[in-house]
N, C-alpha and C. Protein backbone atom coordinates (compact mmCIF):
# COMPACT_ATOMS: atom_id res chain seq x y z
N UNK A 1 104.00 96.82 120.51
CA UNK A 1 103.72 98.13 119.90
C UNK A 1 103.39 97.97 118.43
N UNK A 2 102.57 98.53 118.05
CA UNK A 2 102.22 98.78 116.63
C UNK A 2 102.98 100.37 115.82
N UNK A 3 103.49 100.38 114.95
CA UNK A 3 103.88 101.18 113.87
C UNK A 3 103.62 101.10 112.87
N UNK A 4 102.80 102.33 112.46
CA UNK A 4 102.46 102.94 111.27
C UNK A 4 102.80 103.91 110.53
N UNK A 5 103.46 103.84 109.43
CA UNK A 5 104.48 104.93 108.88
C UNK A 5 103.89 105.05 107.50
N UNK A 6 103.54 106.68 107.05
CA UNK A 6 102.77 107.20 106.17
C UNK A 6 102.54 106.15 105.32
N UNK A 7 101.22 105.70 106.31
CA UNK A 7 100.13 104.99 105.18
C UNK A 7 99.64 105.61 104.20
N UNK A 8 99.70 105.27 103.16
CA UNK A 8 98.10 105.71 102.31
C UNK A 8 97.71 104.72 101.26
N UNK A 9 96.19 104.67 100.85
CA UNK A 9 95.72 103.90 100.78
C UNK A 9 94.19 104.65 99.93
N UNK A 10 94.19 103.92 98.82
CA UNK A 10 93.17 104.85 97.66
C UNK A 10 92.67 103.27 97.02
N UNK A 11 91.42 103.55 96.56
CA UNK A 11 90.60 102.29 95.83
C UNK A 11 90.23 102.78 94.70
N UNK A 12 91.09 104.00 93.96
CA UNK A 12 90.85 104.60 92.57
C UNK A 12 92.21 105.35 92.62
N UNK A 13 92.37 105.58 90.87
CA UNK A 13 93.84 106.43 90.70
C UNK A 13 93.08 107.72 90.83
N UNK A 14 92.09 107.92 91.14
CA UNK A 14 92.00 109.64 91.77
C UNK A 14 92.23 110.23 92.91
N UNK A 15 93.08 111.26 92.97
CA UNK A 15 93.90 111.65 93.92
C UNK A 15 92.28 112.19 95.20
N UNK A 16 91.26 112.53 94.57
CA UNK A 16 90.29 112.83 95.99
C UNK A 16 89.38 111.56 96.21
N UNK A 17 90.24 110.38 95.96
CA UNK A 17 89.15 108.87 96.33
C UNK A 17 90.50 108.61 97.31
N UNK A 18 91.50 108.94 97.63
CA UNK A 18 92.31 108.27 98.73
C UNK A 18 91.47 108.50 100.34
N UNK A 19 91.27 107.12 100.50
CA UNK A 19 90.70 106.89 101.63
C UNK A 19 91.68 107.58 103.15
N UNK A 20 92.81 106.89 102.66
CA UNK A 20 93.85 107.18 103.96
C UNK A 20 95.28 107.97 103.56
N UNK A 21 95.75 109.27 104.26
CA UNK A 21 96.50 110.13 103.76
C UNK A 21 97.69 110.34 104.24
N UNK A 22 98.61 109.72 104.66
CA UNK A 22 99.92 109.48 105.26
C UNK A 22 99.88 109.76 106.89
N UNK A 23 99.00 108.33 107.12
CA UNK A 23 98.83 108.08 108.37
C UNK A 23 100.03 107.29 109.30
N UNK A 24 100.76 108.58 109.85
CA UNK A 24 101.73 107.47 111.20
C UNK A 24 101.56 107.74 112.84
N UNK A 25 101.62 106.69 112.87
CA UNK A 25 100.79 106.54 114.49
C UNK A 25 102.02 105.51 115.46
N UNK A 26 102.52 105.42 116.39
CA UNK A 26 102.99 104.72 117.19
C UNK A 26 101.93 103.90 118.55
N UNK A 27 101.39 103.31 118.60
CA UNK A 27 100.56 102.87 119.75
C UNK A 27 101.04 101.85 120.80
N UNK A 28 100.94 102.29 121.26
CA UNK A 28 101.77 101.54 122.74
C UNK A 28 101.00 100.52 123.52
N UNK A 29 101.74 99.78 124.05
CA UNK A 29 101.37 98.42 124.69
C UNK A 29 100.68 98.67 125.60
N UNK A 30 99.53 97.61 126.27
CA UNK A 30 98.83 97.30 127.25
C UNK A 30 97.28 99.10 126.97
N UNK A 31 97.89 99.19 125.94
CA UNK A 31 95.95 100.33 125.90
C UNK A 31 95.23 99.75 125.21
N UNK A 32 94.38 100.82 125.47
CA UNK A 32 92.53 100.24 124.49
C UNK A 32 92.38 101.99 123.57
N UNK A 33 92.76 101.53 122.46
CA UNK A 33 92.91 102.30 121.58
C UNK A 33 91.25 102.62 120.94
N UNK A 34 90.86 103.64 120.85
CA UNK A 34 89.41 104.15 119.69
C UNK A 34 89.93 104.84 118.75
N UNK A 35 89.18 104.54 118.15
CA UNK A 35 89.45 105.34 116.42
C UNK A 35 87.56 105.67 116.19
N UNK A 36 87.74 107.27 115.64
CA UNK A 36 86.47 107.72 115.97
C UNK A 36 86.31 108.51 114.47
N UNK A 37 85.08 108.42 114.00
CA UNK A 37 84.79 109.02 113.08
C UNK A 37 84.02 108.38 111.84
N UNK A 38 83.75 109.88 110.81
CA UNK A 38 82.70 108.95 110.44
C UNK A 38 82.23 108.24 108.88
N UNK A 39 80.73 108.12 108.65
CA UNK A 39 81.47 107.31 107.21
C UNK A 39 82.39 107.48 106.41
N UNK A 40 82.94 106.29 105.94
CA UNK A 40 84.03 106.66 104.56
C UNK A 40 85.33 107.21 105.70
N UNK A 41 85.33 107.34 106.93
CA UNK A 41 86.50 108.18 107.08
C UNK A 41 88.02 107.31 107.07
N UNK A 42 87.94 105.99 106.93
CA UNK A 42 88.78 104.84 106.88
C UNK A 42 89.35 104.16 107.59
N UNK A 43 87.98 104.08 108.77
CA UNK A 43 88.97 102.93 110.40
C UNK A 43 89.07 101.99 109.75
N UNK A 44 87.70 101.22 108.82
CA UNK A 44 88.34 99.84 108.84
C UNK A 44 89.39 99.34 107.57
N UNK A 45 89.12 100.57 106.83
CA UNK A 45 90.52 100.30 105.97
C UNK A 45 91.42 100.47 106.58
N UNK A 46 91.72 101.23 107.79
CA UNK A 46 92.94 101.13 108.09
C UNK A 46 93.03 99.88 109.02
N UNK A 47 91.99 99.52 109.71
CA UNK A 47 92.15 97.95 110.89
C UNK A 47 92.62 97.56 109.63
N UNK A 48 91.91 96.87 109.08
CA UNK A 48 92.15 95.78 107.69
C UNK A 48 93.78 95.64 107.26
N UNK A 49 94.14 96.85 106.94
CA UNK A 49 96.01 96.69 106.86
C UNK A 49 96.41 96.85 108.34
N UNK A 50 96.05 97.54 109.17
CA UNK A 50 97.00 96.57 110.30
C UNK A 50 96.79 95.28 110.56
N UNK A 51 95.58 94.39 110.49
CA UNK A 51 95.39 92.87 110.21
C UNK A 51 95.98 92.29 109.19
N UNK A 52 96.13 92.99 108.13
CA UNK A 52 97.27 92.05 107.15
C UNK A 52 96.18 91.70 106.17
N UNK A 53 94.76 92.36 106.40
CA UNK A 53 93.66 91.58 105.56
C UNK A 53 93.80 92.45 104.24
N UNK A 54 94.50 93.47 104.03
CA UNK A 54 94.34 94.44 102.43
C UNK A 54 95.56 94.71 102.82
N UNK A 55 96.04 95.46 101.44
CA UNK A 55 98.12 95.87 101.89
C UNK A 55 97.49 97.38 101.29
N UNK A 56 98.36 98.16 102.19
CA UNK A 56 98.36 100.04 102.14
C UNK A 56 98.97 99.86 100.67
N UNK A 57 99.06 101.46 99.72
CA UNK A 57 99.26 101.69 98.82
C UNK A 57 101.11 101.44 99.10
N UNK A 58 100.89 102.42 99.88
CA UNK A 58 102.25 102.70 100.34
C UNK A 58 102.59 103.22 102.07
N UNK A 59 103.95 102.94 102.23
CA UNK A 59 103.75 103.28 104.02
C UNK A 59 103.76 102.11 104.07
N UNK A 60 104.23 101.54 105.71
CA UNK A 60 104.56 100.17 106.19
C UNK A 60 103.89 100.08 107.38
N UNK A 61 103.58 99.31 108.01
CA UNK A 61 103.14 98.73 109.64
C UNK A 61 103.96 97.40 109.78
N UNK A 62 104.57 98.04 111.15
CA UNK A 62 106.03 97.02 111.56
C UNK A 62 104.76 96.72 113.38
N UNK A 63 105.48 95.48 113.63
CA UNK A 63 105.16 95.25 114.94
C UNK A 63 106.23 94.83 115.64
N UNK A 64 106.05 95.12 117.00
CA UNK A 64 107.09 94.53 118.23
C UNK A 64 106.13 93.89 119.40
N UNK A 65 106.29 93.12 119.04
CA UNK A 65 107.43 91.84 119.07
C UNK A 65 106.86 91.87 117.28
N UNK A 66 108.05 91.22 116.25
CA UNK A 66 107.31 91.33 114.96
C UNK A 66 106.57 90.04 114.72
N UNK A 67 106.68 89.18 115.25
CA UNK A 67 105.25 88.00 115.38
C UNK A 67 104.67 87.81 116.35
N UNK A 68 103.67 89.22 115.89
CA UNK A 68 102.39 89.41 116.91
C UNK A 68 101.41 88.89 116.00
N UNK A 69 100.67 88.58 116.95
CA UNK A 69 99.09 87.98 116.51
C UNK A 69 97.99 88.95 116.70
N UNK A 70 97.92 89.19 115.28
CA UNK A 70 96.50 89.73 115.23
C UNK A 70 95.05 89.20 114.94
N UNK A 71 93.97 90.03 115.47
CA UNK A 71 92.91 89.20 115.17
C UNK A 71 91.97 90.40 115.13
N UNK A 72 90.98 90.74 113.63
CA UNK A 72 90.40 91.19 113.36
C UNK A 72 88.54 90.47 113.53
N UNK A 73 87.71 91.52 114.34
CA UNK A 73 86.32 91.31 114.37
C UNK A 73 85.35 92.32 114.13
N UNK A 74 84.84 91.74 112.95
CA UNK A 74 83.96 93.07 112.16
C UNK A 74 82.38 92.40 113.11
N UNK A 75 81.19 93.34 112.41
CA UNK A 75 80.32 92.92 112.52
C UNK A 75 79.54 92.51 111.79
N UNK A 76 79.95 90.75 111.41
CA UNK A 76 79.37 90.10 109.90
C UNK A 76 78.46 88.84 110.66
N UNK A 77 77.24 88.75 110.29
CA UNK A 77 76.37 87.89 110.90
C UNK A 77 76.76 86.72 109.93
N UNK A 78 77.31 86.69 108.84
CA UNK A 78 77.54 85.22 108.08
C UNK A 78 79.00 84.85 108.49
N UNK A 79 79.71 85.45 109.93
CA UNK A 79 80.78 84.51 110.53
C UNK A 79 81.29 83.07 111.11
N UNK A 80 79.94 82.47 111.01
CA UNK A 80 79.48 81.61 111.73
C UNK A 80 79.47 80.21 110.69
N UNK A 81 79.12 79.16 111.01
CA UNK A 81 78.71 78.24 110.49
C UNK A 81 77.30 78.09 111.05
N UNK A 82 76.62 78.49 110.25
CA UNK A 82 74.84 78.16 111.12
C UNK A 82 74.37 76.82 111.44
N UNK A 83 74.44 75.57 110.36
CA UNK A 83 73.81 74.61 110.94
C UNK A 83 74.94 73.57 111.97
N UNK A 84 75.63 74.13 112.93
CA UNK A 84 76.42 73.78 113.68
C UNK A 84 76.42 74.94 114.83
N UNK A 85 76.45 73.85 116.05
CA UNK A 85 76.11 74.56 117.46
C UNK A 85 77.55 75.66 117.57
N UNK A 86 76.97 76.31 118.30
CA UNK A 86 78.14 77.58 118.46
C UNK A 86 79.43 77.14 119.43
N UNK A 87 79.54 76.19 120.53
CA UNK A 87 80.90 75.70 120.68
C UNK A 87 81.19 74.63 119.42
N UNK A 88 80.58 73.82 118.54
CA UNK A 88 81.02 73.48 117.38
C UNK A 88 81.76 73.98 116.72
N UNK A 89 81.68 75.50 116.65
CA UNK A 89 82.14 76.35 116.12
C UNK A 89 83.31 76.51 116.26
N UNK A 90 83.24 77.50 117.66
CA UNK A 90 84.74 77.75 118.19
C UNK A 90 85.41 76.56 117.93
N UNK A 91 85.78 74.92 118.27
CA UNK A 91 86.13 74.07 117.91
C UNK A 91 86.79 73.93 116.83
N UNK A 92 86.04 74.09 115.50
CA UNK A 92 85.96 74.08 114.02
C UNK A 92 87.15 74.95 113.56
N UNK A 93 86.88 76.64 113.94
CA UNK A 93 87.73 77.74 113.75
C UNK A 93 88.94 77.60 114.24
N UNK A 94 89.03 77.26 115.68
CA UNK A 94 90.49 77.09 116.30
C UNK A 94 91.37 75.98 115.92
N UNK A 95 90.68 74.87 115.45
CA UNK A 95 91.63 74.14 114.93
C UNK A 95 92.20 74.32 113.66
N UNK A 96 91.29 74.71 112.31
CA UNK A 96 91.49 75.27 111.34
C UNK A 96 92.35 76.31 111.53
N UNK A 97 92.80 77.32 112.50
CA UNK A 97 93.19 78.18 111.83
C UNK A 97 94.78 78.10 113.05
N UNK A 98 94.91 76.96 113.79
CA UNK A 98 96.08 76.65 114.87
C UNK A 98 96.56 75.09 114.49
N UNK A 99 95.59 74.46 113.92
CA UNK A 99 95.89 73.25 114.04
C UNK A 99 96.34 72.05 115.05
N UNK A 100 95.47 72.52 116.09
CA UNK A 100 95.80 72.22 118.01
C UNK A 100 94.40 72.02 118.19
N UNK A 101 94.60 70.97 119.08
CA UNK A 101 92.86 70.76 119.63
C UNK A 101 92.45 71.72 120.36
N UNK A 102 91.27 72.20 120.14
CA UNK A 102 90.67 73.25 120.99
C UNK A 102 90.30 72.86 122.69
N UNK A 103 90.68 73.51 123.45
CA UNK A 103 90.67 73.17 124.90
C UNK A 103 89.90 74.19 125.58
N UNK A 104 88.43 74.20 125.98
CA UNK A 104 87.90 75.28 126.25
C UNK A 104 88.31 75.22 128.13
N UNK A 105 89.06 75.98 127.81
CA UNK A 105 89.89 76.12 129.41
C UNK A 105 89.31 76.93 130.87
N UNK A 106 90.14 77.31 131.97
CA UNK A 106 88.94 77.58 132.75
C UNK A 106 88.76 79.24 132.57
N UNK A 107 89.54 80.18 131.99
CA UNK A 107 89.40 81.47 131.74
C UNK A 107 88.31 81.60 130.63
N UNK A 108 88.57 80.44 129.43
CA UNK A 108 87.06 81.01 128.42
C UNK A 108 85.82 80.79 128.59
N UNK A 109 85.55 79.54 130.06
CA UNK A 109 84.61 79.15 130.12
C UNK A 109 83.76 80.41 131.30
N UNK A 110 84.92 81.07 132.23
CA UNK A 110 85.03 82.26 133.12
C UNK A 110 84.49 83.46 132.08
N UNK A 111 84.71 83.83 130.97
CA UNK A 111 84.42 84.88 129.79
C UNK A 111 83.25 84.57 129.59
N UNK A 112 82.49 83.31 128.58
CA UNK A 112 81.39 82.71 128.12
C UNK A 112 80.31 83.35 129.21
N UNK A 113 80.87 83.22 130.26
CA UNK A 113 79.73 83.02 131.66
C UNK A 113 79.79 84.64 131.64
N UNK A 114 80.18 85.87 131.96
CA UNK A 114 80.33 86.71 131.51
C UNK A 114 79.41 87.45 130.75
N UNK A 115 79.41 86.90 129.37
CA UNK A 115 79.51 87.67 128.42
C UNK A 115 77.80 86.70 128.52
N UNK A 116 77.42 85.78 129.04
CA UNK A 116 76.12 84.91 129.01
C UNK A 116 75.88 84.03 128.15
N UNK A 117 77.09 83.67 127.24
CA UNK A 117 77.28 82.58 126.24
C UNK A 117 77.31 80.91 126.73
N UNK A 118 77.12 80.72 128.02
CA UNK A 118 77.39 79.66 129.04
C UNK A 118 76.08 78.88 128.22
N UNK A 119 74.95 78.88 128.31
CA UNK A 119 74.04 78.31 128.22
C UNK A 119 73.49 77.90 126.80
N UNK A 120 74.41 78.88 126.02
CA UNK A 120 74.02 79.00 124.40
C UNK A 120 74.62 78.49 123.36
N UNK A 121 75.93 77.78 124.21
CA UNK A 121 77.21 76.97 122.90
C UNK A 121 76.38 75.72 122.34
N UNK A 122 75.48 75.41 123.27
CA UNK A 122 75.07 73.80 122.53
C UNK A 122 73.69 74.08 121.47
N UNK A 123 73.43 75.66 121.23
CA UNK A 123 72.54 76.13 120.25
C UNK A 123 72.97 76.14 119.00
N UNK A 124 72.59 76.11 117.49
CA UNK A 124 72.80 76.31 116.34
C UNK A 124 72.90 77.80 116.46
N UNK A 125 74.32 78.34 115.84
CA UNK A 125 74.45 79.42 115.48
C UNK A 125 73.15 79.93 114.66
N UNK A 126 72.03 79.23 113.84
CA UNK A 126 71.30 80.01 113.65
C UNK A 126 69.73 80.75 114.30
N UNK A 127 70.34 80.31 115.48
CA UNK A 127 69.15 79.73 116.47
C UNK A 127 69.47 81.35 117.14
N UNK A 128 70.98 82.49 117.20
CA UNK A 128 71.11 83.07 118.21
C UNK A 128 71.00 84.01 117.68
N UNK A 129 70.71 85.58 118.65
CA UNK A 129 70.13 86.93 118.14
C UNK A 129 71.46 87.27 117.22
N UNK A 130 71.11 88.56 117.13
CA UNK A 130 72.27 89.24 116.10
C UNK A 130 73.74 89.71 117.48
N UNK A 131 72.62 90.17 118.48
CA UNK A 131 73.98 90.62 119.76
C UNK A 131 74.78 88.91 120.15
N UNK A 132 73.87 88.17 120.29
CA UNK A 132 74.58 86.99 120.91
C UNK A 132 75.87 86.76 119.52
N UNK A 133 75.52 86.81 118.98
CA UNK A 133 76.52 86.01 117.24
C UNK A 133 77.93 87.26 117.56
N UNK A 134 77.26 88.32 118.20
CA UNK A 134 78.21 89.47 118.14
C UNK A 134 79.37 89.00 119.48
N UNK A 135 78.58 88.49 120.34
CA UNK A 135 79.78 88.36 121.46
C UNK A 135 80.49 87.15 121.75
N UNK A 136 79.68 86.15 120.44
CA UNK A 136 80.67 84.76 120.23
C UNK A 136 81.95 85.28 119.37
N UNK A 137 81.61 86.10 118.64
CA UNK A 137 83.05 86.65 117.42
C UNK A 137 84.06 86.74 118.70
N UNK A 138 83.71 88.15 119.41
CA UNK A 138 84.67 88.05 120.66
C UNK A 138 85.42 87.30 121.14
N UNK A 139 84.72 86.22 121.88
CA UNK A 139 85.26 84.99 122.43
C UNK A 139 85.86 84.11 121.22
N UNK A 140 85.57 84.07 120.19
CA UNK A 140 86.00 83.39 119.19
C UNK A 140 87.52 83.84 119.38
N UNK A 141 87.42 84.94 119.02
CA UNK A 141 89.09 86.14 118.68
C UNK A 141 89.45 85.82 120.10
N UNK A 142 89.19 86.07 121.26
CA UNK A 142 90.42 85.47 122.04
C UNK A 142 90.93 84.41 122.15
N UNK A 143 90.07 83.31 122.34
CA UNK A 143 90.14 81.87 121.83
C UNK A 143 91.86 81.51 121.38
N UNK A 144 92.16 82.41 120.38
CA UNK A 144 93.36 82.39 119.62
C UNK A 144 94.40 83.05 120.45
N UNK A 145 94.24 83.22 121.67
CA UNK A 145 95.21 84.31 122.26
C UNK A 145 95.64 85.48 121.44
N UNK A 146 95.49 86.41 120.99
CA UNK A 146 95.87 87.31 119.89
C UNK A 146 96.76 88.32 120.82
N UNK A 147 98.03 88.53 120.30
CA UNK A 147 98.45 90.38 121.08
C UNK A 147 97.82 91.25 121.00
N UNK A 148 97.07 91.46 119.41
CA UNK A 148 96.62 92.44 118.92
C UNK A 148 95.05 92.37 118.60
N UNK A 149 94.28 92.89 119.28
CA UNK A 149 92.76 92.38 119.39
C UNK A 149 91.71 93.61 118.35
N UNK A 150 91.48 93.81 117.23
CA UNK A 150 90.67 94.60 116.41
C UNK A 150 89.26 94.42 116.70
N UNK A 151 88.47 95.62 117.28
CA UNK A 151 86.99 95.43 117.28
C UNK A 151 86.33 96.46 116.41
N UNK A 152 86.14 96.17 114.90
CA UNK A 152 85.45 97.36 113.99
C UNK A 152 84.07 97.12 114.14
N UNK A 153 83.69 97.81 114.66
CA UNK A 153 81.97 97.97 115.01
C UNK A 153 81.17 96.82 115.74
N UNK A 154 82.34 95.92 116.59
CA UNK A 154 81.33 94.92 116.95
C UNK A 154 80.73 95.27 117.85
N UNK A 155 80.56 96.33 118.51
CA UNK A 155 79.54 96.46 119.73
C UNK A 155 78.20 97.02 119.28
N UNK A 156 77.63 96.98 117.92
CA UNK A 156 76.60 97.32 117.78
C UNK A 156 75.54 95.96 117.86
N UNK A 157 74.29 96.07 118.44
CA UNK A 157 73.49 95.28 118.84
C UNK A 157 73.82 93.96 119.97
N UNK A 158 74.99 95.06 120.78
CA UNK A 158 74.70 94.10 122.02
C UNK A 158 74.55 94.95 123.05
N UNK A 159 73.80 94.39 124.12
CA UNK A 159 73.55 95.39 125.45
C UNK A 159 74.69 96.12 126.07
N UNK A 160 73.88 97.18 126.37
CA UNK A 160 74.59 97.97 127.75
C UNK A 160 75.69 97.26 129.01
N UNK A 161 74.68 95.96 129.46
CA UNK A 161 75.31 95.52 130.45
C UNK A 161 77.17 94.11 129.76
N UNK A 162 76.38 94.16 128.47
CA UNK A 162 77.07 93.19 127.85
C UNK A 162 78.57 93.80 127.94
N UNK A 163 78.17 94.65 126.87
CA UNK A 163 79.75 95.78 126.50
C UNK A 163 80.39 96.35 127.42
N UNK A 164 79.58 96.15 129.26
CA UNK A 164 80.31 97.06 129.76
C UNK A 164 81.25 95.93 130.23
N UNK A 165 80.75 94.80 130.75
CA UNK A 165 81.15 93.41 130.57
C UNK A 165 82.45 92.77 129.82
N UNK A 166 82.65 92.80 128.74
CA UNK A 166 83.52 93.23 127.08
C UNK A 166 84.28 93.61 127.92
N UNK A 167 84.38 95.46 128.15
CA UNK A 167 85.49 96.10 128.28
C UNK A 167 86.27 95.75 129.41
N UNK A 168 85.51 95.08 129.98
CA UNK A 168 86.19 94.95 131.72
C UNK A 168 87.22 93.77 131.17
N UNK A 169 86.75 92.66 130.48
CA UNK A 169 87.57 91.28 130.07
C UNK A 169 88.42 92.21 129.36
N UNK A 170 88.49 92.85 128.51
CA UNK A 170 89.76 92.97 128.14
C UNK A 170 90.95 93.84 128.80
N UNK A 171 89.92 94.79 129.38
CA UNK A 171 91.07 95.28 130.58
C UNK A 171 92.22 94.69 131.51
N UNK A 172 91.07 93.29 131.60
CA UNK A 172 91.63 92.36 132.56
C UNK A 172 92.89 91.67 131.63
N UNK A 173 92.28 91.16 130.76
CA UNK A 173 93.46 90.75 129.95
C UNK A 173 94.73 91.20 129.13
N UNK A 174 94.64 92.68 129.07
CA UNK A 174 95.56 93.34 129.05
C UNK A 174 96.15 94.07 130.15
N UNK A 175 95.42 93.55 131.71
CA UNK A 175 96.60 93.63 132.79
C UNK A 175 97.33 92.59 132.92
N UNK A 176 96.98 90.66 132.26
CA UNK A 176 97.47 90.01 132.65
C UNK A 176 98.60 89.30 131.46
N UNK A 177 98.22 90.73 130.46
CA UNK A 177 99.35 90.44 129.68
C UNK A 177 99.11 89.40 128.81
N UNK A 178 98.04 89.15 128.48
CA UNK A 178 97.13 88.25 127.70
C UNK A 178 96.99 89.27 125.93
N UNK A 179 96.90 90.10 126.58
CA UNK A 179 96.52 90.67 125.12
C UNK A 179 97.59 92.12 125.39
N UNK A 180 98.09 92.60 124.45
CA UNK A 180 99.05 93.98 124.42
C UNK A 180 98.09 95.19 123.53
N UNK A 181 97.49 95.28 122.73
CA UNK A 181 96.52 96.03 122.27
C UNK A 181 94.95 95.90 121.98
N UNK A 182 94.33 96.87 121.96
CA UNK A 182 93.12 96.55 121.71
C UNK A 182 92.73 97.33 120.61
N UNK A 183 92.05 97.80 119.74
CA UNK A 183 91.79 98.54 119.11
C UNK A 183 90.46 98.51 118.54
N UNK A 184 89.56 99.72 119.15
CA UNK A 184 87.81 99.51 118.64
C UNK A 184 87.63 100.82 118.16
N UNK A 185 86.53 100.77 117.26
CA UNK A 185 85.73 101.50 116.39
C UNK A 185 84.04 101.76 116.78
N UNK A 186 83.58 103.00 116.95
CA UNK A 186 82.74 102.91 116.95
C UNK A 186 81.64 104.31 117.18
N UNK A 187 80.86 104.76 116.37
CA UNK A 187 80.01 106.24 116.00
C UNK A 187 79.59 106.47 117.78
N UNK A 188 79.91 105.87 118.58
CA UNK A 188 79.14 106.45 119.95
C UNK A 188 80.55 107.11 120.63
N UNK A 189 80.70 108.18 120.61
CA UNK A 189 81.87 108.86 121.04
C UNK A 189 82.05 108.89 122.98
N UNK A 190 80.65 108.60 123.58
CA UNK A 190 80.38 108.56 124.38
C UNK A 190 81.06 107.19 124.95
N UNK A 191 80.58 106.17 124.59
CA UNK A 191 81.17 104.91 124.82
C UNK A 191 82.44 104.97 124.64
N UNK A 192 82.95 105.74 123.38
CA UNK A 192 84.55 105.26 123.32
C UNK A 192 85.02 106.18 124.25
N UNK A 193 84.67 107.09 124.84
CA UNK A 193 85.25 107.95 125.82
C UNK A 193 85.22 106.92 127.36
N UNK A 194 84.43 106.49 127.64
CA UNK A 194 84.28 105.32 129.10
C UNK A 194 84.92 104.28 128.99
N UNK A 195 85.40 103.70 127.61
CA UNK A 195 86.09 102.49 127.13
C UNK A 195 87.32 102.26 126.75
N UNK A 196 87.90 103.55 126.43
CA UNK A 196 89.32 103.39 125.72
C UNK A 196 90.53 104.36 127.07
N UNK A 197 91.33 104.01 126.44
CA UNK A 197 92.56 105.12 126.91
C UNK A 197 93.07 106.26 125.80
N UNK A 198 92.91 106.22 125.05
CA UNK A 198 92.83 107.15 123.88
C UNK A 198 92.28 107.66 122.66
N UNK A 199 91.62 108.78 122.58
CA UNK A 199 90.62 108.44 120.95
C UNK A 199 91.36 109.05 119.43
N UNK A 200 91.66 108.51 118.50
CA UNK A 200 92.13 108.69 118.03
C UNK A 200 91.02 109.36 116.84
N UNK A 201 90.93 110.40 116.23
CA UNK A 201 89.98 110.82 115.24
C UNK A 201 90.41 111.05 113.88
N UNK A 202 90.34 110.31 112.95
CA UNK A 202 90.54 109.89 111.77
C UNK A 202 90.82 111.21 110.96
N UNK A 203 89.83 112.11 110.84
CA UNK A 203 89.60 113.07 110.20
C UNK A 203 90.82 113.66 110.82
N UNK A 204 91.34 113.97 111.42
CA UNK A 204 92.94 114.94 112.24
C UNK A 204 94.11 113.74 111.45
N UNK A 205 93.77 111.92 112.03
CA UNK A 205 94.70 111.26 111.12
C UNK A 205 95.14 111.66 109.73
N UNK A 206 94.42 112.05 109.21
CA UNK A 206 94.01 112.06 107.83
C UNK A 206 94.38 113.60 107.19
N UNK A 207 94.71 114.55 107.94
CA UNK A 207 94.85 115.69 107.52
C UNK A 207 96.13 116.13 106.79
N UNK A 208 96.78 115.25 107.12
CA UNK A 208 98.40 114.96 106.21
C UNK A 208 98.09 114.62 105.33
């Protein structure tokens, strides 16, 4: 479970630049959480402090189990190492950031195939579209086994059949207890309605 207890969170001492306004939320295990809304309204400032990547002004986020693993995936095309093939990659990242040899096992190689990354690891990351780079981040972030899985806008510029693809793996993996949260972002209200178990809308967060 994730807990969030009146966040807030401002990038100026002016009281109408606070991004986030004493946001508390309880989110519960095994869903696929959306957070909906729109510019400036502060999903990924708020992903970002539940990743641990910026600290709230004030207000806390506690986790249970409290060493959960999180793993934050934006949509940044310079994630990559370009002149190195894209399982190079994964390789590179997972050891750097576990210090364990990377073992591409038979569930990621089951995902890769999936998601259509099977044929494309022995390519230079700079060799692949903007959607493909988008659904290696993915596989990258599970890679790490994470409890806590953050997707801020990565489903933009990958297919229909891709994302529907996406949602099913993580479904799966949060039936098998692989992953305990999910949490995505994203302006198609439509999608997050077919994709999530709950939408959460910032602007109502935010009204405190």
């Amino acid at each position: 479970m994730i807990f969030l207890n009146n966040i807030y969170k401002s990038f100026s001492n002016k009281p109408s630049k606070k991004v986030l306004t004493n946001i508390s939320l309880e989110l519960q295990d095994k869903k696929i959480y959306a957070f909906y809304g729109s510019n400036g309204s502060g999903k990924t400032t708020l992903f970002k402090i539940i990743a641990g990547l910026i600290a709230q002004d004030s207000g806390s986020v506690a986790f249970d189990p409290v060493k959960s693993n999180v793993c934050y995936v934006a949509s940044n095309q310079r994630a990559f190492i370009n002149r190195i093939t894209a399982y190079e990659n994964l390789d590179y990242f997972f050891t750097a950031r576990t210090g364990r040899k990377f073992i591409f096992n038979k569930r990621l190689k089951q995902i890769a195939n999936i998601l259509g990354l099977s044929a494309l690891l022995d390519r230079n990351v700079s060799n692949l579209s903007t959607g493909e780079i988008q659904k290696l981040s993915i596989l990258r972030a599970l890679i790490y086994k994470p409890d806590i899985l953050i997707l801020d806008e990565t489903f933009v510029s990958i297919d229909e059949v891709s994302i529907k693809n996406i949602v099913k793996i993580l479904q799966e993996e949060i039936v098998n207890n692989s992953l305990k949260n999910v949490l995505i972002s994203s302006h198609d209200i439509n999608f997050l309605k077919q994709s999530s178990d709950s939408i959460l809308h910032m602007e109502s967060l935010n009204a405190g």
